[in-house]
Protein backbone atom coordinates (compact mmCIF):
# COMPACT_ATOMS: atom_id res chain seq x y z
CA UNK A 1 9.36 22.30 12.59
CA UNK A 2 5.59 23.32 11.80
CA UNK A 3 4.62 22.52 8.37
CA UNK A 4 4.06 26.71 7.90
CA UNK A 5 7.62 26.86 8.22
CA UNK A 6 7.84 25.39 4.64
CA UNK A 7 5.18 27.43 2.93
CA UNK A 8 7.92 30.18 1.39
CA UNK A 9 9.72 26.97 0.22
CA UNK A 10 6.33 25.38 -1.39
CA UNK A 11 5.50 28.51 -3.22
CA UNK A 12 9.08 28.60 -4.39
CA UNK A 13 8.80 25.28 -5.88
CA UNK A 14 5.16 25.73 -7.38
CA UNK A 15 6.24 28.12 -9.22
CA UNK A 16 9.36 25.86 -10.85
CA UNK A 17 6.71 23.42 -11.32
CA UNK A 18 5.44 25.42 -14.34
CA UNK A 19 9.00 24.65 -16.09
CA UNK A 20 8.64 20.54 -16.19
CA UNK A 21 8.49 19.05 -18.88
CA UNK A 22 5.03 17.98 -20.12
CA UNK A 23 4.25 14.85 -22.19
CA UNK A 24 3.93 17.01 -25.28
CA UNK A 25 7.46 18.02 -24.82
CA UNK A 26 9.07 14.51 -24.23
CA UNK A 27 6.94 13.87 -27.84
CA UNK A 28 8.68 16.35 -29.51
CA UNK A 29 11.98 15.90 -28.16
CA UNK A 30 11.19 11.91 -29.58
CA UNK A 31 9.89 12.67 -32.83
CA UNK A 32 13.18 15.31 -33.28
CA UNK A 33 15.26 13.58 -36.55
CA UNK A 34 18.53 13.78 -34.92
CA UNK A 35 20.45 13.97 -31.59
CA UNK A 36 21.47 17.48 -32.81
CA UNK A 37 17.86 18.44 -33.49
CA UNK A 38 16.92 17.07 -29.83
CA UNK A 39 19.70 18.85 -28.20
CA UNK A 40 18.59 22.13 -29.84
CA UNK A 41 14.86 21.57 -28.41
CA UNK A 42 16.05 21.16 -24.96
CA UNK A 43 18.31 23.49 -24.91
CA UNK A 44 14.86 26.05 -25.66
CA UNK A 45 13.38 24.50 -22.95
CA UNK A 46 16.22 25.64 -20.25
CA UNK A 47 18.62 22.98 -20.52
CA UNK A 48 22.36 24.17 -20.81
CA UNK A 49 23.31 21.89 -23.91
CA UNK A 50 23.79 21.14 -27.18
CA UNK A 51 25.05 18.81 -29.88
CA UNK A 52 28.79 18.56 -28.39
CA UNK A 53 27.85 18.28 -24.93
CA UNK A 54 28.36 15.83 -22.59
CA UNK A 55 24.09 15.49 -22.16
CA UNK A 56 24.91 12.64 -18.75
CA UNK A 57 27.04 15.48 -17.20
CA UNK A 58 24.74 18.37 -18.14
CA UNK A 59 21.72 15.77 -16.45
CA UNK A 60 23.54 15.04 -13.35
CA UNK A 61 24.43 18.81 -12.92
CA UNK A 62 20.71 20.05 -13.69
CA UNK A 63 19.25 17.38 -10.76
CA UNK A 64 22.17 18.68 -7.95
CA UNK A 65 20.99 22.13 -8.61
CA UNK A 66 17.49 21.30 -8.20
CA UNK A 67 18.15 19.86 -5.02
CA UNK A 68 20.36 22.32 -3.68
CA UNK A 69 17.70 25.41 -4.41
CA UNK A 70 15.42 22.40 -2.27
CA UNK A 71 17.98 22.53 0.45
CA UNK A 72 18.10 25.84 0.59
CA UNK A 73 14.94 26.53 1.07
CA UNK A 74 14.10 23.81 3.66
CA UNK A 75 17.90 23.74 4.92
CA UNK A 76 16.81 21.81 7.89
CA UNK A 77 13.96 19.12 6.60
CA UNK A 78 16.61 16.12 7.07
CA UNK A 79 13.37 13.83 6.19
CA UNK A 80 14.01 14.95 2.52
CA UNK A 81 17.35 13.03 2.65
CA UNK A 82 15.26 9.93 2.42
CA UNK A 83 15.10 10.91 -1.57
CA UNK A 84 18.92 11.16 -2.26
CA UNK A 85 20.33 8.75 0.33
CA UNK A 86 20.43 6.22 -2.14
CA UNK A 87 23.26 7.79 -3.68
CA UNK A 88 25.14 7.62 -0.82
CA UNK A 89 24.67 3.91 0.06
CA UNK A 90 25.56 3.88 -4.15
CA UNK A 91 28.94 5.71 -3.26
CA UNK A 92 29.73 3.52 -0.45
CA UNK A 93 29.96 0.40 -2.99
CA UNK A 94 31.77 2.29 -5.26
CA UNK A 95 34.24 3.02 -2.96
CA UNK A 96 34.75 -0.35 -1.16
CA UNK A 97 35.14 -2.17 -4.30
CA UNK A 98 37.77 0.42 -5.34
CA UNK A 99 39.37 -0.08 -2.57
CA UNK A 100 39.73 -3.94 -2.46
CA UNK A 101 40.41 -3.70 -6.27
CA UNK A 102 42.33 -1.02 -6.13
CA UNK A 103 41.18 1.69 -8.62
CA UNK A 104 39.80 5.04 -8.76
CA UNK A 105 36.27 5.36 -7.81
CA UNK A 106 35.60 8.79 -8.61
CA UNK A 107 34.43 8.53 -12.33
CA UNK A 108 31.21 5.91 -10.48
CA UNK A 109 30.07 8.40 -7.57
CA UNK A 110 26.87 10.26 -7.87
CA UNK A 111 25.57 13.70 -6.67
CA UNK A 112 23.57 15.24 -5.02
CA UNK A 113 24.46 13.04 -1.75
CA UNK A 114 23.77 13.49 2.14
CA UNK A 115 27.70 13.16 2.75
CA UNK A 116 30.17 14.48 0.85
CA UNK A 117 32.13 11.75 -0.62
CA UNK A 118 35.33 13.02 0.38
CA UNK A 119 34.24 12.16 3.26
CA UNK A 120 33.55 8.55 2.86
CA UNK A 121 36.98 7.94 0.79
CA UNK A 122 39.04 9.35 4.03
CA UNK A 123 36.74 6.98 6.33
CA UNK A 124 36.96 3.85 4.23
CA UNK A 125 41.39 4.50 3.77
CA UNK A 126 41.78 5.20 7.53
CA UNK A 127 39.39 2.34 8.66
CA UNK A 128 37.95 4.82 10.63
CA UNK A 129 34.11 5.38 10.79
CA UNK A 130 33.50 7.05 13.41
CA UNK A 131 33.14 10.82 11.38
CA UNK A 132 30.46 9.55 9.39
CA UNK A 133 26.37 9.79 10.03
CA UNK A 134 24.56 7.20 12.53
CA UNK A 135 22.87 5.97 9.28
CA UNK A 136 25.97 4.62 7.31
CA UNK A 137 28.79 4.52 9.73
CA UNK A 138 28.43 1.56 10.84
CA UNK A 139 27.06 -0.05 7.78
CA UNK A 140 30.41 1.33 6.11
CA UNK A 141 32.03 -0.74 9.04
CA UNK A 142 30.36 -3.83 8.60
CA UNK A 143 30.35 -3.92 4.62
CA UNK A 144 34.45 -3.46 4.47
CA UNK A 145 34.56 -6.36 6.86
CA UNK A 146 32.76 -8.64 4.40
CA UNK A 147 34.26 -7.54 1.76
CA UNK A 148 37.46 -8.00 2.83
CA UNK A 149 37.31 -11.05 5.05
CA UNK A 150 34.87 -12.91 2.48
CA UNK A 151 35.25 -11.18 -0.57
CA UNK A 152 31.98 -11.92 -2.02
CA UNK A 153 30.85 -8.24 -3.35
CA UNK A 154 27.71 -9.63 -4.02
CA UNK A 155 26.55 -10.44 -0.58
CA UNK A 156 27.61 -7.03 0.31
CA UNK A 157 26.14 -5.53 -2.44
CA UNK A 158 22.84 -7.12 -0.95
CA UNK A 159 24.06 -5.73 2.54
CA UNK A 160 24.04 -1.92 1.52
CA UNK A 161 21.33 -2.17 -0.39
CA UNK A 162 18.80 -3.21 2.70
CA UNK A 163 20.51 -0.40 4.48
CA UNK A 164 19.93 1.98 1.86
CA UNK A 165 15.54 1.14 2.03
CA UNK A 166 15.91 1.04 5.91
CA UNK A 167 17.55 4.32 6.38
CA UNK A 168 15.29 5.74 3.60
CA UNK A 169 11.79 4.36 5.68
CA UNK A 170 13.38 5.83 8.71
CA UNK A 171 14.65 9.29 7.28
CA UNK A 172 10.56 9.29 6.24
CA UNK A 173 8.74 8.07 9.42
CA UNK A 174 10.90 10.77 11.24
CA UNK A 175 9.48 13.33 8.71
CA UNK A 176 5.91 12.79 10.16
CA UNK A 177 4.40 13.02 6.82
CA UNK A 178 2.07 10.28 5.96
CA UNK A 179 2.48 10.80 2.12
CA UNK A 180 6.46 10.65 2.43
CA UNK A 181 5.99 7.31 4.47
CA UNK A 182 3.81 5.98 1.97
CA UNK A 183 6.25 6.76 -1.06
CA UNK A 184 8.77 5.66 0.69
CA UNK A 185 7.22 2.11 1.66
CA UNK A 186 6.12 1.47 -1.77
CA UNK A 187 9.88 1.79 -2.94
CA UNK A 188 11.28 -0.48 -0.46
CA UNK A 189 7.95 -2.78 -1.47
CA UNK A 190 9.10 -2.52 -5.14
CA UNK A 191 12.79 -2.74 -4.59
CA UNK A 192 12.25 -5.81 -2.68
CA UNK A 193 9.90 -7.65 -4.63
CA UNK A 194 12.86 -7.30 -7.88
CA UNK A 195 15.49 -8.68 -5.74
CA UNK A 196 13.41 -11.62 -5.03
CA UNK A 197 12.88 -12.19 -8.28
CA UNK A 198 16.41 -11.72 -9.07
CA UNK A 199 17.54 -13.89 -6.52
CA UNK A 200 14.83 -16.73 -7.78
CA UNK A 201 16.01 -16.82 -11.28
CA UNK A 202 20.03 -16.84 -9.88
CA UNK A 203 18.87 -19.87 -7.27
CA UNK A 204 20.58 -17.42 -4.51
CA UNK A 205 20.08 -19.04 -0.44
CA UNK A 206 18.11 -17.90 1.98
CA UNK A 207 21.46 -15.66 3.59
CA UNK A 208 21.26 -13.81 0.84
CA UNK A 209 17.76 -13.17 0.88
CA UNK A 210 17.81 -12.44 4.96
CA UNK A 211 20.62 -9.77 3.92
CA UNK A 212 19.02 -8.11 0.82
CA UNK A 213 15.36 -8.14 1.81
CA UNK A 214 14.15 -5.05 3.83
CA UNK A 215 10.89 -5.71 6.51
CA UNK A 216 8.71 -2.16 5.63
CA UNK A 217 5.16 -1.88 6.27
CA UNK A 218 3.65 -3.55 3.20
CA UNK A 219 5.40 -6.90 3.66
CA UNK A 220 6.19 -9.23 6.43
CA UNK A 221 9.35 -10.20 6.02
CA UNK A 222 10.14 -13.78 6.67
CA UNK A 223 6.57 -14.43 4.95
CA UNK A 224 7.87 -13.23 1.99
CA UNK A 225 11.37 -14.91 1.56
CA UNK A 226 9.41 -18.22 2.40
CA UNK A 227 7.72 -17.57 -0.59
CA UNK A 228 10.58 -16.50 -3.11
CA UNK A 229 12.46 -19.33 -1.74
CA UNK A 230 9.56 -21.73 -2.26
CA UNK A 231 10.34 -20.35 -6.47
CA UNK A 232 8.72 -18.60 -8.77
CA UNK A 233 5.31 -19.58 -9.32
CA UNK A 234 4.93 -19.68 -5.43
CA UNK A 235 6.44 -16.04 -5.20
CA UNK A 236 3.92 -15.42 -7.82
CA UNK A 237 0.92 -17.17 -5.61
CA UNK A 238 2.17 -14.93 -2.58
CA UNK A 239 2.35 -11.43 -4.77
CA UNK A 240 -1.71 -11.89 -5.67
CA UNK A 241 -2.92 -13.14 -1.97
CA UNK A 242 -0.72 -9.91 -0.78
CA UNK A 243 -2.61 -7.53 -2.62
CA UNK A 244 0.47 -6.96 -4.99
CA UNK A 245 -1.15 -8.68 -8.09
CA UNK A 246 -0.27 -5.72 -10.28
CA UNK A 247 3.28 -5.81 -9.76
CA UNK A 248 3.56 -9.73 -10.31
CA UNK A 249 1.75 -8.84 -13.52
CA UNK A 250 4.47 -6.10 -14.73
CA UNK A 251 7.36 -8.22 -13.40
CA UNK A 252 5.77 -11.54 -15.86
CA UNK A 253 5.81 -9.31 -19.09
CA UNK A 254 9.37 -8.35 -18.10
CA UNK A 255 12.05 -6.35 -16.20
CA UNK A 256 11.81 -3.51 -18.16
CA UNK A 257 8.24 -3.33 -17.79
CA UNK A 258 8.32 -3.76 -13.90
CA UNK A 259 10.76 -0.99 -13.61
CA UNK A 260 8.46 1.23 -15.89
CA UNK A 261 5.91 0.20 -13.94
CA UNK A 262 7.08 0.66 -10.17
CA UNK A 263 8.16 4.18 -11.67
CA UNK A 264 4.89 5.66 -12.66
CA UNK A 265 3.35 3.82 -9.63
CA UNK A 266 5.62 5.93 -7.28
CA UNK A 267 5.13 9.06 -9.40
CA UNK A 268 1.09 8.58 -9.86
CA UNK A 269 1.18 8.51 -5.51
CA UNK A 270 3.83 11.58 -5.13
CA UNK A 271 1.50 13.41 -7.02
CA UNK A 272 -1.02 13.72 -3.94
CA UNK A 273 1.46 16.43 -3.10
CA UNK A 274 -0.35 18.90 -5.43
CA UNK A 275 -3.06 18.97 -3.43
CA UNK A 276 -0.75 20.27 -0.51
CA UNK A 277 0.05 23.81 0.26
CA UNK A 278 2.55 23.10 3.04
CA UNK A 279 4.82 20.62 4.20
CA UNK A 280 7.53 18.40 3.31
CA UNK A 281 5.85 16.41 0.57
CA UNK A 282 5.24 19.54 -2.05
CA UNK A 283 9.08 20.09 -2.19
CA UNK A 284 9.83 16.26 -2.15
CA UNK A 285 7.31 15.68 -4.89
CA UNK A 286 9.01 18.57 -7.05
CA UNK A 287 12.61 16.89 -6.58
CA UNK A 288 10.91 13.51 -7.93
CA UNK A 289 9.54 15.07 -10.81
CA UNK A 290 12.57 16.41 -11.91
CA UNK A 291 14.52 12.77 -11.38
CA UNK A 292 11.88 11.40 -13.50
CA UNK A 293 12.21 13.99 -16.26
CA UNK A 294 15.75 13.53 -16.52
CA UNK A 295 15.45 10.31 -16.68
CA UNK A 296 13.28 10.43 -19.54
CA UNK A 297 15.73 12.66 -21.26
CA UNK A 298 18.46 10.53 -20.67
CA UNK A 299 16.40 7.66 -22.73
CA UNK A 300 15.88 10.04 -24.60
CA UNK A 301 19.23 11.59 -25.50
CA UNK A 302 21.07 7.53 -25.45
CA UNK A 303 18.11 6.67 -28.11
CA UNK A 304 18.78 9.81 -30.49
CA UNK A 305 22.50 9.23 -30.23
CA UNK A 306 22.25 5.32 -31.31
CA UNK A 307 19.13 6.04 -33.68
CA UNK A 308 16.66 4.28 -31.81
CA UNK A 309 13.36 4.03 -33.14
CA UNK A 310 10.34 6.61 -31.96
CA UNK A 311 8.06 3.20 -31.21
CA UNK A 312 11.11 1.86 -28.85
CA UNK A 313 11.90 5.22 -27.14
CA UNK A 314 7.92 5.44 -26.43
CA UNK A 315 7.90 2.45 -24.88
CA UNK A 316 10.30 3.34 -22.23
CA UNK A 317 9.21 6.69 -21.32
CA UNK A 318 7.54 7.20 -17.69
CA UNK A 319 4.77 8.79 -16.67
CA UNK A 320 6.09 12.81 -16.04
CA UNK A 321 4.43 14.80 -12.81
CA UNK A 322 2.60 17.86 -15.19
C-alpha cells in the first residue's frame, strides 16, 4: 500500500495529537493534594474517571480505543502490529502457566492484542495450533512442550520473550519504513541489554542466554552473550566499545533509571514522525504517545493513592511526545 493511502488516517491522528497530555499537565496532575483531586483533573482533561473508579481499568480501556480508531483507519497496515504484539506473546505466558497450574488466566491478559485471546485459550486446551498466526503458532507449540516436559517457566519465559522482539523486528522490516525499523531495533537493543544484565546478576548459563537474547541489527549476537557471560564489568567493557555507553551508564545508577531511560530514548526517536505527513510511522508514533501517557498516569494515579511524595513521582515520570 502507497504511503498516500494513509494520509486521511495521519490527519485523523494529528488532529488527536492536540489532546496529549503536555508536561504542564502531568505537573498538575502531581502537585494535585489528593487522589480525589487528581482524578477530578483528569477527568477535565477527557478521561472517563473519578475518585471511585477503577483508574487501571479506565487506562487499559482508554489505550484499546486508541488503537482501535488506529485500526480503523489503517485497517490493513499489519506492520503496526509490531507495537501491540507484545501483548500477545504476554497472553501466551499467561495462559500456559494457567494451564500447567491450573487457574484462571483471564484476570493477567492484556488488550489491545493481534489475536483475540479466546483464541489462544481454545489452541493451548486442544493442543492444537494450527488456527493461530505464522508468528506465534508455533512458538505456542514449542513453549507448552517445555513447559510441560521440563517445567522450568523461566526458560520459557526467556523463550517467548525472544519471539516476542523477533516477530516485532519482522512485523517492522515488512512495513518498509525506516523509522519503524529503527524504533523497533532500539527496543529489542534495550530489551536485550536488561536481560543480560538480569541474567549476570542471577549467574544464569549460556542456554538461557542463547534462548532469551534476540540477534537485531544493533548487536551481534553471540558477541554479546560472550560478553555478559564473561560478567559484569566485561558486559560493561563491551556496552562502551559498542557504541551503547549511554545505556551502560543508566543501567549502573539503577533499573529504574535504565527503564526511564530506554523509555524516553524510544520516545525522543518516534518523535521523527512529526516531521512526516504520510505513512505508517505518524499513526504508530501517536499510539506510542498515548502508551507513554498512560503510563505516566498510572505512576501517577498508584503514587496519589499511596501518598507518594511530588519529588518521588517526578522522578519516575517519562518524557511525553507534545
Amino acid at each position: 500500500m502507497k504511503d498516500n493511502n494513509y494520509l486521511f488516517a495521519v490527519a485523523s491522528v494529528r488532529a488527536k495529537e492536540n489532546s496529549l497530555l503536555s508536561q504542564s499537565d502531568l505537573e498538575q496532575l502531581i502537585n494535585a493534594q489528593s487522589y480525589k483531586r487528581a482524578s477530578a483533573l483528569l477527568a477535565e482533561k477527557g478521561y472517563d474517571i473519578n475518585e471511585k473508579s477503577d483508574y487501571s481499568a479506565v487506562l487499559d480501556e482508554e489505550l484499546k480505543e486508541v488503537w482501535n480508531s488506529i485500526h480503523e483507519a489503517a485497517d490493513k497496515a499489519d506492520a503496526l502490529n509490531a507495537f501491540i504484539v507484545k501483548n500477545d506473546f504476554q497472553n501466551l505466558k499467561a495462559i500456559l502457566k494457567a494451564e500447567v497450574m491450573n487457574y484462571d488466566a483471564k484476570s493477567y491478559l492484556v488488550q489491545p492484542s493481534v489475536i483475540n485471546p479466546d483464541k489462544l485459550f481454545e489452541a493451548v486446551s486442544k493442543r492444537d495450533f494450527s488456527s493461530l498466526p505464522d508468528f506465534i503458532g508455533e512458538t505456542a507449540k514449542e513453549a507448552l512442550e517445555q513447559i510441560t516436559k521440563t517445567g522450568n517457566a523461566q526458560l520459557c519465559d526467556a523463550l517467548i520473550d525472544r519471539k516476542t522482539l523477533e516477530t516485532i523486528l519482522a512485523f517492522s522490516k515488512n512495513s518498509g519504513d525506516e523509522l519503524l525499523t529503527e524504533y523497533a531495533n532500539s527496543y529489542c537493543l534495550a530489551a536485550d541489554i536488561k536481560t543480560a544484565y538480569r541474567a549476570i546478576k542471577t549467574k544464569k548459563s549460556s542456554v538461557f542466554l542463547n534462548t532469551a537474547i534476540a540477534e537485531n541489527d544493533l548487536i551481534n549476537k553471540e558477541s554479546f552473550i560472550e560478553a555478559a557471560l564473561s560478567g559484569e564489568e566485561e558486559f560493561f567493557e563491551y556496552l562502551s566499545s559498542a557504541g551503547f555507553s549511554d545505556y551502560k551508564d543508566a543501567l549502573s545508577e539503577s533499573s529504574s533509571a535504565f527503564e526511564k531511560y530506554c523509555d524516553d530514548k524510544l520516545l525522543t526517536l518516534i518523535k521523527k514522525a512529526k516531521m512526516t505527513a504520510f505513512g505508517l510511522s505518524p499513526l504508530a508514533a501517536y499510539f506510542v504517545a498515548k502508551e507513554t501517557e498512560i503510563k505516566c498516569l498510572r505512576i501517577i494515579l498508584s503514587a496519589k493513592q499511596s501518598h507518594i511524595s511530588s519529588d518521588i513521582i517526578r522522578e519516575r515520570m517519562r518524557e511525553v511526545y507534545v
